[in-house]
N, C-alpha and C. Protein backbone atom coordinates (compact mmCIF):
# COMPACT_ATOMS: atom_id res chain seq x y z
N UNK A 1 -22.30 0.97 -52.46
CA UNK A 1 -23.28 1.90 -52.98
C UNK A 1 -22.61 2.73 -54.07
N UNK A 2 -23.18 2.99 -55.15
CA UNK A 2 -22.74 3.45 -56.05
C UNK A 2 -22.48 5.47 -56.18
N UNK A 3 -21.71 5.64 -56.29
CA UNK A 3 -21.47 7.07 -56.09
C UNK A 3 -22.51 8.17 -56.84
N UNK A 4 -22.97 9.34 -56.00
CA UNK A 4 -23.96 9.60 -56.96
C UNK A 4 -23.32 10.52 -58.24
N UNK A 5 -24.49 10.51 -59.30
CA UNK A 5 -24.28 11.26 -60.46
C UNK A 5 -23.92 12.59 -60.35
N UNK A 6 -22.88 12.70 -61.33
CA UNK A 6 -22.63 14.46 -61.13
C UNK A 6 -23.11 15.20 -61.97
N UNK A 7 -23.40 16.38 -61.92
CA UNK A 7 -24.41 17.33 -62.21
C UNK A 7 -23.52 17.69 -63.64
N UNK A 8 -23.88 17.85 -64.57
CA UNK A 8 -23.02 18.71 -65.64
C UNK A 8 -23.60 20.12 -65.22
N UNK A 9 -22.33 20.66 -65.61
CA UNK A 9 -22.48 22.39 -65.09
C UNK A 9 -22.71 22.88 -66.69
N UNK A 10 -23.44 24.12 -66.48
CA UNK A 10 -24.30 24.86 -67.24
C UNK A 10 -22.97 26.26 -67.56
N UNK A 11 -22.13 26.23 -66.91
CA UNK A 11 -21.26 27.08 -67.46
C UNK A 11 -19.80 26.33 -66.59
N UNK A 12 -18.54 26.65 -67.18
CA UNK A 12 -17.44 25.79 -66.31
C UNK A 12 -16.35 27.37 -65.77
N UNK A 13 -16.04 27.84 -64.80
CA UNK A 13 -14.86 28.85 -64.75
C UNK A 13 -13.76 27.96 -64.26
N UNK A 14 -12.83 29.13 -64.45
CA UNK A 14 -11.60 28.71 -63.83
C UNK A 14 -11.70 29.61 -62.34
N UNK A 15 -10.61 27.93 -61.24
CA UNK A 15 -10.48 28.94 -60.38
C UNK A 15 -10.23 30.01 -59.59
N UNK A 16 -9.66 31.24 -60.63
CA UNK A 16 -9.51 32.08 -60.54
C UNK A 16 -10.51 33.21 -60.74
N UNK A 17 -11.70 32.50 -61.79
CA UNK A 17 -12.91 33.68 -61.81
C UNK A 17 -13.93 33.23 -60.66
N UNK A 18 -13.95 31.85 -60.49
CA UNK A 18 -14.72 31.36 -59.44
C UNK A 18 -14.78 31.79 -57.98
N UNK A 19 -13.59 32.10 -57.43
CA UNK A 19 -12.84 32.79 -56.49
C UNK A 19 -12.81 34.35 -56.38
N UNK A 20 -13.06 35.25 -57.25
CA UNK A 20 -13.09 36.24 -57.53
C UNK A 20 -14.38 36.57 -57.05
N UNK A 21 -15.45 35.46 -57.64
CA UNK A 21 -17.13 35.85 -57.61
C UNK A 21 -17.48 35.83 -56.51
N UNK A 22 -16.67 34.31 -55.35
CA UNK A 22 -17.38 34.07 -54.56
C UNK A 22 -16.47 35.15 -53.80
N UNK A 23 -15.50 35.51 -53.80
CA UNK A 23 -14.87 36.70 -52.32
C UNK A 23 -15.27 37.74 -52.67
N UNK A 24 -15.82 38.34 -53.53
CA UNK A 24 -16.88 39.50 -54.14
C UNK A 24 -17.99 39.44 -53.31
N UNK A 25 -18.78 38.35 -54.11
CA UNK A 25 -19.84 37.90 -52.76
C UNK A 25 -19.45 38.16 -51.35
N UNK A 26 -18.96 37.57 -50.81
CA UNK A 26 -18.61 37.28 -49.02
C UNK A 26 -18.43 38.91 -49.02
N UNK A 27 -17.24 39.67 -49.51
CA UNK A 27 -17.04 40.85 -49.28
C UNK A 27 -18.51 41.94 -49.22
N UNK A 28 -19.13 41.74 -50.01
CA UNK A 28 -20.50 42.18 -50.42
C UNK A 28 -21.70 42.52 -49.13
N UNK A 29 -21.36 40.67 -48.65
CA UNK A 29 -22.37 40.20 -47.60
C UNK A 29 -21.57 41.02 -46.36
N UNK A 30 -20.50 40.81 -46.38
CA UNK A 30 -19.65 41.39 -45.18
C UNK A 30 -19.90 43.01 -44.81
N UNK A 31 -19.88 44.07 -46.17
CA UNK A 31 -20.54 45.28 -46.28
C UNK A 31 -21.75 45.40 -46.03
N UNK A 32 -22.70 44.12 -46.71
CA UNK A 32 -24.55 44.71 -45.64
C UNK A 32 -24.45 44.36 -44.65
N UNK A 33 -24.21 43.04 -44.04
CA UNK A 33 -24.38 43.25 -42.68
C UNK A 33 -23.50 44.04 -41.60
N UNK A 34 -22.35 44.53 -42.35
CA UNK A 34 -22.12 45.97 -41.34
C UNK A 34 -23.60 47.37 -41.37
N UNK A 35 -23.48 47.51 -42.86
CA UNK A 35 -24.56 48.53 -43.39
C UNK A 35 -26.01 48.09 -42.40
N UNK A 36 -26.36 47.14 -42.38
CA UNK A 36 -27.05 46.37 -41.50
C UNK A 36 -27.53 46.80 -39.58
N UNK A 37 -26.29 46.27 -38.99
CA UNK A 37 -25.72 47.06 -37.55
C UNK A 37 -26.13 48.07 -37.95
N UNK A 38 -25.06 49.07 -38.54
CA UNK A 38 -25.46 50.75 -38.53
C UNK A 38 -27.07 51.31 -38.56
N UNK A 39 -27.57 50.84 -39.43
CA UNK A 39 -28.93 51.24 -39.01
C UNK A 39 -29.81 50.66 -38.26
N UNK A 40 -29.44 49.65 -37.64
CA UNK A 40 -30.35 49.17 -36.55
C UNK A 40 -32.06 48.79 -36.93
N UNK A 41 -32.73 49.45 -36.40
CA UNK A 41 -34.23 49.55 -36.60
C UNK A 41 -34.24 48.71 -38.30
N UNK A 42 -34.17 49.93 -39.46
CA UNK A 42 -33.95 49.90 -40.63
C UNK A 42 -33.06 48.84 -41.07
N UNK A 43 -32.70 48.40 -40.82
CA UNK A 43 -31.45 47.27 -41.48
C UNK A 43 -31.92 45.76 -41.53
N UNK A 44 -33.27 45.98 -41.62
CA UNK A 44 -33.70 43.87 -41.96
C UNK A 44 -33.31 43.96 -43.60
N UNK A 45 -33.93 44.88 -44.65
CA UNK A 45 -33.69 44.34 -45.92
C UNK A 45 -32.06 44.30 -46.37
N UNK A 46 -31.28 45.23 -45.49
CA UNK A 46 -29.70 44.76 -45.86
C UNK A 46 -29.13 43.25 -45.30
N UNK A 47 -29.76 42.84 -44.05
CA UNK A 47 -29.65 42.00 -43.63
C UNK A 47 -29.82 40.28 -44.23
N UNK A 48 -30.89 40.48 -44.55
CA UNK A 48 -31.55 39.17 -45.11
C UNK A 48 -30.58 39.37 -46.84
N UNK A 49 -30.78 40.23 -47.25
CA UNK A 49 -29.44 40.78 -48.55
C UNK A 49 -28.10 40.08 -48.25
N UNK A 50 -27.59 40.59 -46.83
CA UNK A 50 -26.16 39.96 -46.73
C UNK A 50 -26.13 38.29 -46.80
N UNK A 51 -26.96 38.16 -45.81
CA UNK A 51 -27.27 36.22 -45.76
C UNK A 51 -27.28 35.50 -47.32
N UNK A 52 -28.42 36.05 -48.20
CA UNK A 52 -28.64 35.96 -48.96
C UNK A 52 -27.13 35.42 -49.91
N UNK A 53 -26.44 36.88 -49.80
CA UNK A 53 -25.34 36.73 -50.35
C UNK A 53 -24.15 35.65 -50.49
N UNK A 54 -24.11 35.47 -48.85
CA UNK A 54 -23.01 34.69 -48.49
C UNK A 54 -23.73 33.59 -48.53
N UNK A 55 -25.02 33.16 -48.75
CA UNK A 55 -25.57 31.61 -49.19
C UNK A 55 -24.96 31.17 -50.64
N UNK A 56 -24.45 31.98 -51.43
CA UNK A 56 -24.56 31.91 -52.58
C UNK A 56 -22.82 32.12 -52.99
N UNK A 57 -22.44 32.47 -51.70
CA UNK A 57 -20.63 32.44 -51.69
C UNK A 57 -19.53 31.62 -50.59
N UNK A 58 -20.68 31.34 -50.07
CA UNK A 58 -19.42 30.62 -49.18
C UNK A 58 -19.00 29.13 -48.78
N UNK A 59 -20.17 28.12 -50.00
CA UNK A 59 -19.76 26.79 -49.87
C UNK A 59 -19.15 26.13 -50.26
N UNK A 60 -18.93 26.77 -51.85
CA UNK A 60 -18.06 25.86 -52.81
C UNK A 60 -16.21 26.67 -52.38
N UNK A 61 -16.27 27.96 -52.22
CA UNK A 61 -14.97 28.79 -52.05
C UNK A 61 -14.78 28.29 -50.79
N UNK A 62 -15.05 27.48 -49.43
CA UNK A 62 -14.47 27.16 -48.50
C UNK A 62 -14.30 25.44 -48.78
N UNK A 63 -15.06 24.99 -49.44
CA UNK A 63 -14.07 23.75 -49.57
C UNK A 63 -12.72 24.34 -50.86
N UNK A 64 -12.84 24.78 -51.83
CA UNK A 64 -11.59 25.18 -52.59
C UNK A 64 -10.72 25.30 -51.42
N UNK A 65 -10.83 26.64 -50.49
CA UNK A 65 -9.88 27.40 -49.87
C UNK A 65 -8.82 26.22 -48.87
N UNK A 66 -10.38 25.79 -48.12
CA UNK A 66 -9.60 24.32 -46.90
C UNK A 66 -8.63 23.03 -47.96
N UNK A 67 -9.65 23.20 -49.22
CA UNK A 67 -8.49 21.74 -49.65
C UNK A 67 -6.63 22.44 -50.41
N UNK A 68 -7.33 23.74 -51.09
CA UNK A 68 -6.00 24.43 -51.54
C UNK A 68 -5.01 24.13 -50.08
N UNK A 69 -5.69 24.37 -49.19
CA UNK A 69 -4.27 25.14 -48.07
C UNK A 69 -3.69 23.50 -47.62
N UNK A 70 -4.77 22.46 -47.81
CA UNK A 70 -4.33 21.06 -47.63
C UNK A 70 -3.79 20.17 -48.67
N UNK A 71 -3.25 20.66 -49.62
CA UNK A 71 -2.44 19.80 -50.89
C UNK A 71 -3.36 19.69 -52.11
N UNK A 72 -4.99 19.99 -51.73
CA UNK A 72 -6.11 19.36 -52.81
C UNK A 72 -5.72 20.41 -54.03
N UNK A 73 -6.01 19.87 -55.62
CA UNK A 73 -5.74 21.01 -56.49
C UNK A 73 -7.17 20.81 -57.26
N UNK A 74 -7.78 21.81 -57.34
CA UNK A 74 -8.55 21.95 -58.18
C UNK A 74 -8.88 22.38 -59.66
N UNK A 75 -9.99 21.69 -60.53
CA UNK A 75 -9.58 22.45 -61.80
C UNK A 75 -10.66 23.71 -61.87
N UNK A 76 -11.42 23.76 -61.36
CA UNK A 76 -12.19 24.77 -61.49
C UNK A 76 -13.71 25.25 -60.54
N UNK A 77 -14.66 25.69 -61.14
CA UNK A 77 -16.15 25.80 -60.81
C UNK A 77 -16.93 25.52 -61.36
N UNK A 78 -17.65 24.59 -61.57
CA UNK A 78 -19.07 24.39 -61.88
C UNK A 78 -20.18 25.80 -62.06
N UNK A 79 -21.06 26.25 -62.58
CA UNK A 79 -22.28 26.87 -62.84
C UNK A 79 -23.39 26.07 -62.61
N UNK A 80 -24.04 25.77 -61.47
CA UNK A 80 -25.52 25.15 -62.13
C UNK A 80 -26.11 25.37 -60.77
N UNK A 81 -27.74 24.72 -61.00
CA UNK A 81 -28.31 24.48 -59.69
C UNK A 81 -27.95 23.47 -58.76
N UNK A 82 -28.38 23.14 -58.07
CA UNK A 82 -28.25 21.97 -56.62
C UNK A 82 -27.58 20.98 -57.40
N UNK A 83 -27.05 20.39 -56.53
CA UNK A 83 -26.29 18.95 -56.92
C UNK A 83 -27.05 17.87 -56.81
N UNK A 84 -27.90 18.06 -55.71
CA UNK A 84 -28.71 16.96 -55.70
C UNK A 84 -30.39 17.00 -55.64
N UNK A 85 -30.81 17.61 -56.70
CA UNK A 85 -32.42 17.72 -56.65
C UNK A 85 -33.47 16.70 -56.95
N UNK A 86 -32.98 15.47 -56.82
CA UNK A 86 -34.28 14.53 -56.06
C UNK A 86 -34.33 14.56 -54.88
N UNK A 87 -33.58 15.49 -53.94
CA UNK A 87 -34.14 15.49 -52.47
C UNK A 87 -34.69 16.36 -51.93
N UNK A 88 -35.25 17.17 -52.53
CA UNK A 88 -36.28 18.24 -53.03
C UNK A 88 -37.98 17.86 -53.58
N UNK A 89 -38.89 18.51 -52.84
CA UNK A 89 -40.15 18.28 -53.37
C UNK A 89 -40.31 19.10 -54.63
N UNK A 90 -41.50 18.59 -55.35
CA UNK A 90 -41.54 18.88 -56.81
C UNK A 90 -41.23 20.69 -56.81
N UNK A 91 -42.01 21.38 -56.30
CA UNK A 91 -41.73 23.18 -56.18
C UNK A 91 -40.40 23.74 -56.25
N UNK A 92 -39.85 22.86 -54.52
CA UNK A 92 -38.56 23.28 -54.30
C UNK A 92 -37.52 23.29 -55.45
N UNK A 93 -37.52 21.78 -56.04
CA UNK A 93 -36.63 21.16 -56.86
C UNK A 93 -36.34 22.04 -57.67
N UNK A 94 -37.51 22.37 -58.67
CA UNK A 94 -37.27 23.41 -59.44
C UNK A 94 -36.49 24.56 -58.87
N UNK A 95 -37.02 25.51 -58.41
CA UNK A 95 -35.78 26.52 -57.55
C UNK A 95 -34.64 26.16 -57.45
N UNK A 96 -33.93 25.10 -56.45
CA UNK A 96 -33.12 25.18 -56.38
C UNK A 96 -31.92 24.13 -57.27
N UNK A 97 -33.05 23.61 -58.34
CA UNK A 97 -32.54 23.30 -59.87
C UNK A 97 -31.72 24.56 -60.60
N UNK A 98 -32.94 25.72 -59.98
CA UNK A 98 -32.45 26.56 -61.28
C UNK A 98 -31.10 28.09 -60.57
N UNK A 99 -31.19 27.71 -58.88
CA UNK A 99 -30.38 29.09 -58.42
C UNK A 99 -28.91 29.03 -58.90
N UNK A 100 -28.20 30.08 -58.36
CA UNK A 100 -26.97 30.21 -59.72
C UNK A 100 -26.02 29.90 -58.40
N UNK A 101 -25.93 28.42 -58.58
CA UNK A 101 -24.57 27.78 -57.33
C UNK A 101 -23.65 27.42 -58.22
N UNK A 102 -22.28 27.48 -57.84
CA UNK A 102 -21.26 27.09 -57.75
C UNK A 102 -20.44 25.81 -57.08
N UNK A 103 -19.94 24.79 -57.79
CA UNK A 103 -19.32 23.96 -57.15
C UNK A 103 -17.54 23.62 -57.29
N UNK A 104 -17.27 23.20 -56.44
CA UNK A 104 -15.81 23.31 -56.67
C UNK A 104 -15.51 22.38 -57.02
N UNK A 105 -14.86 21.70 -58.28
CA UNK A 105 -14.34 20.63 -59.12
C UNK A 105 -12.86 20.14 -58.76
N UNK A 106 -13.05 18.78 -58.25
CA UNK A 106 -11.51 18.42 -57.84
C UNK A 106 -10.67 17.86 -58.48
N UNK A 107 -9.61 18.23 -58.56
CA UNK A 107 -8.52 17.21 -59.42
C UNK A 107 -8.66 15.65 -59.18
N UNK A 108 -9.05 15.00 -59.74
CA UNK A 108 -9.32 13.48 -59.32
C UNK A 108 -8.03 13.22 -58.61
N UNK A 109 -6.94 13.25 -59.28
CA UNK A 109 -5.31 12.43 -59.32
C UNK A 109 -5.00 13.13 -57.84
N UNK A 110 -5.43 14.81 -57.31
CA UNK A 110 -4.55 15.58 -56.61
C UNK A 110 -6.09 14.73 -55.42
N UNK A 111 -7.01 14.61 -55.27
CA UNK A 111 -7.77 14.02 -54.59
C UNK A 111 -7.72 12.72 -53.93
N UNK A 112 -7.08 11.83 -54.62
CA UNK A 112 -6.48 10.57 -53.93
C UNK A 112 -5.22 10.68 -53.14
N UNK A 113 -4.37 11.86 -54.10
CA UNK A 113 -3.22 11.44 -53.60
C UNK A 113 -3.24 12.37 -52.10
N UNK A 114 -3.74 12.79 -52.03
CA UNK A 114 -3.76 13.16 -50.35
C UNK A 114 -4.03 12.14 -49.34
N UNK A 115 -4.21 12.68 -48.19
CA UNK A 115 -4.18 11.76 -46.98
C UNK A 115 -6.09 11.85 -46.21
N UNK A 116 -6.34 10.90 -45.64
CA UNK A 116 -8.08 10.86 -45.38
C UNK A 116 -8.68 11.86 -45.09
N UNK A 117 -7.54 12.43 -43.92
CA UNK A 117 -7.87 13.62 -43.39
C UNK A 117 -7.95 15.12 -43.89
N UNK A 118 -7.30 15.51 -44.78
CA UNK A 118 -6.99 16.40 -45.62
C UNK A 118 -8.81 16.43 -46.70
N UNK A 119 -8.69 15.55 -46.83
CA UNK A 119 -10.32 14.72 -47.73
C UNK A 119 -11.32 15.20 -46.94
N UNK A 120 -11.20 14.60 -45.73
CA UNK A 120 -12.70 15.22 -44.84
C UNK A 120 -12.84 16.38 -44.40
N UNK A 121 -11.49 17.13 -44.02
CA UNK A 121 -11.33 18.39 -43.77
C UNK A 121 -12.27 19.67 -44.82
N UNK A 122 -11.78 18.93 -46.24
CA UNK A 122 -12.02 19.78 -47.87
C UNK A 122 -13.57 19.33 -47.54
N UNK A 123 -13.90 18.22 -47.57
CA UNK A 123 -15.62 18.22 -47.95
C UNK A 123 -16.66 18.66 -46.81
N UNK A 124 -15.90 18.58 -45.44
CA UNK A 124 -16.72 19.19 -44.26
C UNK A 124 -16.91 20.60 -44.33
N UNK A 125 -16.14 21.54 -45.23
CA UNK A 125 -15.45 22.67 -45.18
C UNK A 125 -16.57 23.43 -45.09
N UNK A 126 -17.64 23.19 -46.72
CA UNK A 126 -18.57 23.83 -47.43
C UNK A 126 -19.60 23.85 -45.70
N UNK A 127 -20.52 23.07 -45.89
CA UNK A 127 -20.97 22.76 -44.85
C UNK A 127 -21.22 23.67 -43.30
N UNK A 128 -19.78 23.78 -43.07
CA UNK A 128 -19.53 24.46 -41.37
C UNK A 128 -19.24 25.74 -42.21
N UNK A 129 -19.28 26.55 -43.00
CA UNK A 129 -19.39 27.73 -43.29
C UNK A 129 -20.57 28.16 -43.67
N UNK A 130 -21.41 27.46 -43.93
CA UNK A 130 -22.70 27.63 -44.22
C UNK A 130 -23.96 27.73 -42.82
N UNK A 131 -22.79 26.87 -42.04
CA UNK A 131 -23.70 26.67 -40.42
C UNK A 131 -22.93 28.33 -40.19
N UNK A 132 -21.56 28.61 -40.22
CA UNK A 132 -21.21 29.39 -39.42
C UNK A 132 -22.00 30.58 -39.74
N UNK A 133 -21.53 31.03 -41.24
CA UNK A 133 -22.42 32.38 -41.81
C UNK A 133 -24.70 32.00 -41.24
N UNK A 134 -24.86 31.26 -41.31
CA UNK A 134 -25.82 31.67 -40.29
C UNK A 134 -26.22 31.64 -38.98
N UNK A 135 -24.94 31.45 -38.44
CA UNK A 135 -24.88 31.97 -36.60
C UNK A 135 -24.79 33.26 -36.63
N UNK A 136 -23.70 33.42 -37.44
CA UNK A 136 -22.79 34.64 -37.61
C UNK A 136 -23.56 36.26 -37.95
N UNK A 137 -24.16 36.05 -39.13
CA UNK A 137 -24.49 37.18 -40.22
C UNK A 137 -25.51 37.87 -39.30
N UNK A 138 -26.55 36.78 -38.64
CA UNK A 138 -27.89 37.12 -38.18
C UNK A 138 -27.58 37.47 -36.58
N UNK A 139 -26.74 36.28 -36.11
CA UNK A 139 -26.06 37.11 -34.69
C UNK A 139 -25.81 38.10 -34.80
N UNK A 140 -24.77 38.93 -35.65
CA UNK A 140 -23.95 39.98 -35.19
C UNK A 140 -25.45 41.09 -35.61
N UNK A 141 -26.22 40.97 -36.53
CA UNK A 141 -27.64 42.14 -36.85
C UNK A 141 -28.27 41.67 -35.66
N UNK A 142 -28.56 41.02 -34.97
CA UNK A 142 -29.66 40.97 -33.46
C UNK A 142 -28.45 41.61 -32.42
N UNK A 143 -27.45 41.71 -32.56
CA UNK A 143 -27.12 42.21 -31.37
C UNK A 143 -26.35 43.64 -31.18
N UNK A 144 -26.48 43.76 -33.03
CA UNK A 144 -26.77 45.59 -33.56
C UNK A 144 -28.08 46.13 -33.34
N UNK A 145 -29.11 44.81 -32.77
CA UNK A 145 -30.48 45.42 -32.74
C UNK A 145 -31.61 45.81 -34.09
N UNK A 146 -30.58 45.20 -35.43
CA UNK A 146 -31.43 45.01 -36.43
C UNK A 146 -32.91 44.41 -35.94
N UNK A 147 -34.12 45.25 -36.42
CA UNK A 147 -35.36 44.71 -36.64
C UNK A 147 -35.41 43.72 -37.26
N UNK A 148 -35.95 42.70 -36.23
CA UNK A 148 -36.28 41.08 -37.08
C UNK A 148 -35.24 40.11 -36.81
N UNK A 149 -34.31 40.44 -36.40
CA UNK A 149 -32.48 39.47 -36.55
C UNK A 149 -32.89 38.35 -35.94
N UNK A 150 -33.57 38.90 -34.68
CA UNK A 150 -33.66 37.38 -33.75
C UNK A 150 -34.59 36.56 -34.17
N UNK A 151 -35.55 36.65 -35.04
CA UNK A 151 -36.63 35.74 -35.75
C UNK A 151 -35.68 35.17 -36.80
N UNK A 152 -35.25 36.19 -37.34
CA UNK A 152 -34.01 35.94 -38.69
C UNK A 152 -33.19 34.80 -38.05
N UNK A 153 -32.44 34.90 -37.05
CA UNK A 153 -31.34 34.16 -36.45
C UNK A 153 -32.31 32.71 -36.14
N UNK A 154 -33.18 32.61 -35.41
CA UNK A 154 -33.95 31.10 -35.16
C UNK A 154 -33.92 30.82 -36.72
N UNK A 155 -34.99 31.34 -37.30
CA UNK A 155 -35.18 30.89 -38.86
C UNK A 155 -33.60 30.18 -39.82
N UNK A 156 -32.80 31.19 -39.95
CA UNK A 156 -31.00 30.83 -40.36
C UNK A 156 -30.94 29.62 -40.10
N UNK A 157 -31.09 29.50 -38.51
CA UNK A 157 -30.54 28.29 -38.13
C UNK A 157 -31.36 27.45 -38.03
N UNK A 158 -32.75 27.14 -37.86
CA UNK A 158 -33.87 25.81 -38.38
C UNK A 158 -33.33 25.67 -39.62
N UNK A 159 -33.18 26.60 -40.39
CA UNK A 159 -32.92 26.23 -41.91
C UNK A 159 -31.34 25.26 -41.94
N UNK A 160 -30.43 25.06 -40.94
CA UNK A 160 -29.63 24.73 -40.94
C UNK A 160 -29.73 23.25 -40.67
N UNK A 161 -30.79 22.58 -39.85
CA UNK A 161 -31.20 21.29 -39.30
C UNK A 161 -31.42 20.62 -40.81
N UNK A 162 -32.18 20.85 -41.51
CA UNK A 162 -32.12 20.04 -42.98
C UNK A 162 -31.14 19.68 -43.75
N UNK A 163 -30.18 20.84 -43.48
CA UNK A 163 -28.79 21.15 -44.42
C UNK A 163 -28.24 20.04 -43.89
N UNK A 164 -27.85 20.13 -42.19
CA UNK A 164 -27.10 19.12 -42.10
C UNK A 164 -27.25 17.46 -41.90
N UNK A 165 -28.85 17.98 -42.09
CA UNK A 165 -29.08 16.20 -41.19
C UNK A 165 -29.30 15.69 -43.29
N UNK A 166 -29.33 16.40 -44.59
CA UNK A 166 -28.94 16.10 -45.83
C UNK A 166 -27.18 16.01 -46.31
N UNK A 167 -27.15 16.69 -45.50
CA UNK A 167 -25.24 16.57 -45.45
C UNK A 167 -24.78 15.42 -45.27
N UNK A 168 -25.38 14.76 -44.13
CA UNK A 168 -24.97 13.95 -43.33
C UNK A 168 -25.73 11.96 -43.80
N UNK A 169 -26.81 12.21 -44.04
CA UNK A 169 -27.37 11.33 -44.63
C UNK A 169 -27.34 10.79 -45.63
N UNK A 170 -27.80 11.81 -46.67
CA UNK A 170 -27.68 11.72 -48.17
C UNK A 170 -26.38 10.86 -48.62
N UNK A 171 -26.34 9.60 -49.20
CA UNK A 171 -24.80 9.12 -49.91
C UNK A 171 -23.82 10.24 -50.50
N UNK A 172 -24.23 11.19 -50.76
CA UNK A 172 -22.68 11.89 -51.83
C UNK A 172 -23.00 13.65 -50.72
N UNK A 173 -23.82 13.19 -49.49
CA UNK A 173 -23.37 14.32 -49.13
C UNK A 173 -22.10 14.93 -48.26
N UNK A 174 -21.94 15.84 -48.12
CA UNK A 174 -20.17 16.38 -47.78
C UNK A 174 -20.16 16.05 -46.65
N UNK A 175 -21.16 15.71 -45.42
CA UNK A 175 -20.70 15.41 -44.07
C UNK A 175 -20.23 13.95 -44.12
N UNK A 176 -21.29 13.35 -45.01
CA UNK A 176 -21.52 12.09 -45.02
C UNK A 176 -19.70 11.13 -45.10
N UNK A 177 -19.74 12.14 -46.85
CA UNK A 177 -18.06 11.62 -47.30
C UNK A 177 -17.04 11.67 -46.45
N UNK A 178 -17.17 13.48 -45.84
CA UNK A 178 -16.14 13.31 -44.48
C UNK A 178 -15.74 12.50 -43.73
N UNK A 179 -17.01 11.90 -43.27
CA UNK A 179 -17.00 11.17 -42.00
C UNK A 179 -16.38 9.71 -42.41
N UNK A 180 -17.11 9.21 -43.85
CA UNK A 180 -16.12 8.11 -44.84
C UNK A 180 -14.66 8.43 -44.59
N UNK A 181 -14.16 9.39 -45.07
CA UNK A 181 -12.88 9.80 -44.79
C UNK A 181 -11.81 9.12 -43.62
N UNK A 182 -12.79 9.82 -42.69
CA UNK A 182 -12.04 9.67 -41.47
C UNK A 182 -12.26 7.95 -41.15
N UNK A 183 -13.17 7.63 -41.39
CA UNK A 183 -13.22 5.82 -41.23
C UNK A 183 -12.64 5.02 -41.78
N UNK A 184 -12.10 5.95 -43.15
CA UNK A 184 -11.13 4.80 -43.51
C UNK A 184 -11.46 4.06 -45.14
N UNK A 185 -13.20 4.68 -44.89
CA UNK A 185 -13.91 3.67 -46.12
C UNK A 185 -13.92 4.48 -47.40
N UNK A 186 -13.40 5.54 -47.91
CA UNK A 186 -13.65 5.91 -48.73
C UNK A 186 -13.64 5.24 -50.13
N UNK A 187 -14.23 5.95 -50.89
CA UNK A 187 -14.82 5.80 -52.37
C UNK A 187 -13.23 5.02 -53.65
């Protein structure tokens, strides 16, 4: 099967500004949903704010982070929308054509020369931080007693059943490659 097409990015950083944006972000999200807890009752619009946030910081900076600490070198970040928007209905597509994601760009040469595991580790990375921050963000506001968390928290995580069963399915998605990885069959 032929590997899918890659997205040209709409702006390119280095990973040093890329990294900056996204632990800005996380830090950000990390401040509302404390701000969040503290007010309890009052704290759904910081809440759904923090999520918000860390949707938008924590997929491409945890595969960087897992493949950095595993030998992977990267050259940078991508700017653009979704990577893959034919799997999107016509509405969606657009949206998430146009939201301001980040992807993490791998050194081809530093990408082979690693070991399978190191590979599936980096591409599972994005993924299980994206499941975690919505156990996480919406858990810890339902059990500050934020108004709404526990509707918030089911919702987070239905929204998570698509993510992964597209992760996992999709040819060039990150569970999918992982799991290539570990079998042996990779690209």
């Amino acid at each position: 099967m032929p590997a899918p097409k890659r997205i040209t990015p709409r702006l390119t950083l280095s990973a040093a500004q890329g990294n900056a944006i996204q632990v800005g972000g996380l830090l950000g999200a990390t401040a509302l949903a404390w701000y969040a807890g503290r007010e309890e009752a009052h704290g759904t619009r910081p809440m759904v704010a923090s999520r918000l946030l860390a949707y938008f910081s924590e997929h491409a900076f945890s595969h960087w982070l897992v493949g950095r600490a595993l030998g992977i070198r990267f050259t940078g970040y991508g700017f653009h929308g979704t990577s893959h928007p034919q799997h999107y209905p016509p509405g969606a597509r657009f949206v998430f054509s146009h939201l301001p994601l980040l992807s993490a760009r791998t050194d081809p040469a530093s990408l082979r020369a690693t070991v399978p595991a190191a590979r599936a580790a980096m591409y599972a990375a994005g993924t299980v931080a994206t499941v975690v921050a919505s156990v996480v963000i919406p858990g810890y506001c339902w059990r500050r007693g934020v108004r709404g968390a526990r509707g918030f928290f089911i919702g987070a995580n239905l929204w998570s059943v698509p993510l992964l069963l597209s992760e996992s399915l999709r040819p060039g998605g990150d569970l999918r490659r992982a799991w290539r990885e570990l079998r042996g069959h990779a690209q």
